[in-house]
Protein backbone atom coordinates (compact mmCIF):
# COMPACT_ATOMS: atom_id res chain seq x y z
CA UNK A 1 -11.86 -1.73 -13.05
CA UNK A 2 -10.69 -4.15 -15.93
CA UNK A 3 -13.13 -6.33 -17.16
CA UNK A 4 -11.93 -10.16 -17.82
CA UNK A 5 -11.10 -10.03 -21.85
CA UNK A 6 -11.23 -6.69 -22.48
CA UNK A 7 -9.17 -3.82 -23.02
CA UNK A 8 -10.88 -1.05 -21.45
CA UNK A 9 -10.60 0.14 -18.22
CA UNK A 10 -13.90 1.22 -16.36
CA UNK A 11 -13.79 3.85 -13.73
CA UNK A 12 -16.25 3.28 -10.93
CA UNK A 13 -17.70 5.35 -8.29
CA UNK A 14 -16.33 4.18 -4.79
CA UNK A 15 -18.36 3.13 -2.29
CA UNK A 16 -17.86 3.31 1.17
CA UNK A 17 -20.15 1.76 3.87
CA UNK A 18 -18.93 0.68 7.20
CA UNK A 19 -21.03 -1.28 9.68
CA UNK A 20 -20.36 -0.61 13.50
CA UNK A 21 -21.83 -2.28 17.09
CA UNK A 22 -23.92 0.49 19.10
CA UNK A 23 -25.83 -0.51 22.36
CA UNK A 24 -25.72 -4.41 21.22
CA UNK A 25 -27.34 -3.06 17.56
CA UNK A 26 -25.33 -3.12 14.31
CA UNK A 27 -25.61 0.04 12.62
CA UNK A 28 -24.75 0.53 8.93
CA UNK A 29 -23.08 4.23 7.81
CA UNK A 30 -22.03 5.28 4.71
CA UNK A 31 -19.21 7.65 3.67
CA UNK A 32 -18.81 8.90 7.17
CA UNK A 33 -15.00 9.51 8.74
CA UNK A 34 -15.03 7.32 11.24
CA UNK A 35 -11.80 5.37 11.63
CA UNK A 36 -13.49 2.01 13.40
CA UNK A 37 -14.34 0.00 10.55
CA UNK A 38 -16.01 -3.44 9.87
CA UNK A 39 -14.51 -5.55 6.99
CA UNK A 40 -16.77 -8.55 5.56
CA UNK A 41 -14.93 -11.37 4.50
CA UNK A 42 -15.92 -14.47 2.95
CA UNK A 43 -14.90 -17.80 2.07
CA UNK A 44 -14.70 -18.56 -1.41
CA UNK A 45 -16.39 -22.37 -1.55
CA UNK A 46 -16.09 -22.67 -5.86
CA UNK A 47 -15.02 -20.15 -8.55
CA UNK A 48 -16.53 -16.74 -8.71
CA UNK A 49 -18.40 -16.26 -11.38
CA UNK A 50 -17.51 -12.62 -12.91
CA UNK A 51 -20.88 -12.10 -15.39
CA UNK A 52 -23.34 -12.07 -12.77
CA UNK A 53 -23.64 -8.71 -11.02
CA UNK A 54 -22.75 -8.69 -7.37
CA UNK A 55 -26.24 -7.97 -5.16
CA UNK A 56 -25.03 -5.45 -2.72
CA UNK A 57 -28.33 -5.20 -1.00
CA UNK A 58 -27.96 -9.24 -0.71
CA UNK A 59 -24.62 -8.98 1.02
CA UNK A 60 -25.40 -6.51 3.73
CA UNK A 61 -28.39 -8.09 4.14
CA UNK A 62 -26.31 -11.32 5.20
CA UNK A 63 -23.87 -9.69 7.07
CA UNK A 64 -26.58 -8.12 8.98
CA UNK A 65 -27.77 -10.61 9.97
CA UNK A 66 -24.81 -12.38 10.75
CA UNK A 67 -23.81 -9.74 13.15
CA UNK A 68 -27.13 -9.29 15.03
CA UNK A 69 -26.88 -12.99 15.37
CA UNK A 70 -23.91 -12.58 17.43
CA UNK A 71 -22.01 -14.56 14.80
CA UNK A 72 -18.01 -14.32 15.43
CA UNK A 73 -16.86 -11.32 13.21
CA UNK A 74 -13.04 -11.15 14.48
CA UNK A 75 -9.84 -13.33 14.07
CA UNK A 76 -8.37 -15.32 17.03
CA UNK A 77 -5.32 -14.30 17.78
CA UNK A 78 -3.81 -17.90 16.36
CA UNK A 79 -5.47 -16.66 12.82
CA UNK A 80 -4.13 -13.49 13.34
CA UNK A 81 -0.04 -15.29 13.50
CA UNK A 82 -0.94 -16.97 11.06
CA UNK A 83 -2.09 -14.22 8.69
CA UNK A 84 1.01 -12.15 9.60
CA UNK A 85 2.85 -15.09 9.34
CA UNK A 86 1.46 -15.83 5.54
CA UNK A 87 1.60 -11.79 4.36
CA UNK A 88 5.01 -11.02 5.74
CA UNK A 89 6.80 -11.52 2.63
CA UNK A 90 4.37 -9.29 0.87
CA UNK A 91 4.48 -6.44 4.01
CA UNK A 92 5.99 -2.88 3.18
CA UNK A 93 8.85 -1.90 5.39
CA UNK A 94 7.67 1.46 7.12
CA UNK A 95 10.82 2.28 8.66
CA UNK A 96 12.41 2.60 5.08
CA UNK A 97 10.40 5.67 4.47
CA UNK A 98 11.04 7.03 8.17
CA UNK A 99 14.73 6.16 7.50
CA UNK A 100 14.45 8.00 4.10
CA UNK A 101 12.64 11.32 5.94
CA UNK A 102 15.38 11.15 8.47
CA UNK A 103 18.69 11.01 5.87
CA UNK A 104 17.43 12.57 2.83
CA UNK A 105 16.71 16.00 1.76
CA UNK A 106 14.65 16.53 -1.89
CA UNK A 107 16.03 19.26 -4.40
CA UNK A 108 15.11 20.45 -7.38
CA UNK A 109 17.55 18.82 -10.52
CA UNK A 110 20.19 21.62 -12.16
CA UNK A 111 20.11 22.44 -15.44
CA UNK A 112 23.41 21.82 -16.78
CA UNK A 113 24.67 18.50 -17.49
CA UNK A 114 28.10 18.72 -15.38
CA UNK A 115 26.08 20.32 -12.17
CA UNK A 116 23.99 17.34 -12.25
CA UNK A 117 26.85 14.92 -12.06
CA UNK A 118 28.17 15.91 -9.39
CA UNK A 119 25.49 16.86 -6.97
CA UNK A 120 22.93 14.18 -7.89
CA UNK A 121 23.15 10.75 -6.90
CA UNK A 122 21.93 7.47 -8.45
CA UNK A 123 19.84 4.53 -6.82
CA UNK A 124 22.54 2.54 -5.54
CA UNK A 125 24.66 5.58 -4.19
CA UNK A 126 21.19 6.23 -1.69
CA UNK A 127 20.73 2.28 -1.10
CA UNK A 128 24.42 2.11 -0.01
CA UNK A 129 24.51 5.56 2.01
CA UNK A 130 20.96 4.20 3.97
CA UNK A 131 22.25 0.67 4.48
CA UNK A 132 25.48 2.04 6.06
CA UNK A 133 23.00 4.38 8.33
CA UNK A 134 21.20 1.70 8.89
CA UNK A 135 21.33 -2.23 7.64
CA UNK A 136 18.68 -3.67 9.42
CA UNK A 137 16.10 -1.32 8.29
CA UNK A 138 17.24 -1.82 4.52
CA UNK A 139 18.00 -5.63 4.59
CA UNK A 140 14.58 -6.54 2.60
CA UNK A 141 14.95 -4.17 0.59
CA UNK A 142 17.01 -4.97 -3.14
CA UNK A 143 19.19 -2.42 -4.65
CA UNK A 144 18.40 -3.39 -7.85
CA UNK A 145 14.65 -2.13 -7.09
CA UNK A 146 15.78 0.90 -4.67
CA UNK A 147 14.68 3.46 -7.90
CA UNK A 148 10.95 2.77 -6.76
CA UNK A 149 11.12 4.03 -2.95
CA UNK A 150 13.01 6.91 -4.17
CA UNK A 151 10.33 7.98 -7.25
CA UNK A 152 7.19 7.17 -4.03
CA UNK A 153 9.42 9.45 -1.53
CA UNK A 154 9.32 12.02 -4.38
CA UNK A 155 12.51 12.81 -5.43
CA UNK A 156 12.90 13.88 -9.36
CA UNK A 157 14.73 11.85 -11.37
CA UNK A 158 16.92 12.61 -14.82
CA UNK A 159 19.13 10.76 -17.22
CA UNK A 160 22.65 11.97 -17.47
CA UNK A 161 24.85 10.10 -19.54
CA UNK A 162 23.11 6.69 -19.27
CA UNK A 163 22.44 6.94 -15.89
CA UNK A 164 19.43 7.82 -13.97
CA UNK A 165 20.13 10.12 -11.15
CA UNK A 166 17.59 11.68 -8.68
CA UNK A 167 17.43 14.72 -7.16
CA UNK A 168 18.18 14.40 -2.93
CA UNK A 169 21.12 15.10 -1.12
CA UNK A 170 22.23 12.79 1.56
CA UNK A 171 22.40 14.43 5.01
C-alpha cells in the first residue's frame, strides 16, 4: 500500500473475512477456503478521507446488521447489465489465453545469435499467426500491446538485433 504523498510503499498483512447465510443467521469466517463469498459494498456519499483509520470492527458491525435485518445484499439483474455493460471495456478476454494454450508451445531461448533468429518469433509474428487461427478471439486485442499476453503466458523473451523475440513456437 502507497500512502497519498509519499514514496514508500507499505506491505500489509491481508485479511480475509467472508460473511455467509446459515439457517436464516449470518455467520462471519475468517481465512477459511470456502469459495461462496460475501462482498460489502458501499456508496461513497462525499470524499473519503484517507488520515483517519478505517474501524473494521465498525464496518462488520454494520454489515451485520444489515444482513440480519434482511436488508437486500445482491444486484438485480438490471444492475447486473448494467455493470457488465459499464466494465466491458475494462474485461480481460479469457479465450486469448485458451487460444494461446491451444497454438503455442514455450521453449527455452538458444544461445547463439543466428539460432535465435530463426526459430524465435517476435510479438506481431504470434498476434498475426493467432488472429489468422482465430480473429474473433483476438479482435480486442492491439498488436502493438500483444508483448504483455505473451510475457503473462510465460514465454522468455530476448533482444536480437533490435528486436525483441520470445521464446514459443507456433503449432
Amino acid at each position: 500500500m502507497k500512502k497519498l504523498f509519499t514514496k514508500a510503499i507499505e506491505w500489509l498483512r491481508r485479511r480475509v473475512t467472508a460473511l455467509r447465510r446459515e439457517k436464516g443467521r449470518v455467520k462471519r469466517e475468517e481465512g477459511k477456503g470456502d469459495s461462496r463469498r460475501w462482498f460489502i459494498c458501499v456508496e461513497l456519499t462525499h470524499a473519503v478521507d484517507v488520515t483517519t483509520p478505517v474501524d473494521h470492527a465498525q464496518l462488520y458491525a454494520e454489515a451485520l446488521a444489515a444482513l440480519n435485518n434482511d436488508e437486500r445484499c445482491w444486484f438485480s439483474e438490471e444492475e447486473t447489465r448494467q455493470l457488465e455493460k459499464h466494465n466491458a471495456p475494462f474485461a480481460v478476454n479469457q479465450g486469448v489465453w485458451a487460444l494461446m494454450k491451444r497454438c503455442l508451445t514455450l521453449r527455452e531461448i538458444p544461445e547463439s545469435t543466428e539460432e535465435r533468429l530463426g526459430t524465435l518469433h517476435s510479438a506481431t509474428e504470434v498476434y498475426d499467426y493467432l488472429h489468422h487461427q482465430s480473429p474473433s478471439t483476438m479482435a480486442g486485442i492491439e498488436r502493438s500491446t500483444f508483448g504483455y499476453f505473451l510475457t503473462e503466458f510465460g514465454a522468455q523473451q530476448v533482444r536480437v538485433r533490435n528486436k525483441r523475440v520470445y521464446g514459443v513456437s507456433l503449432c
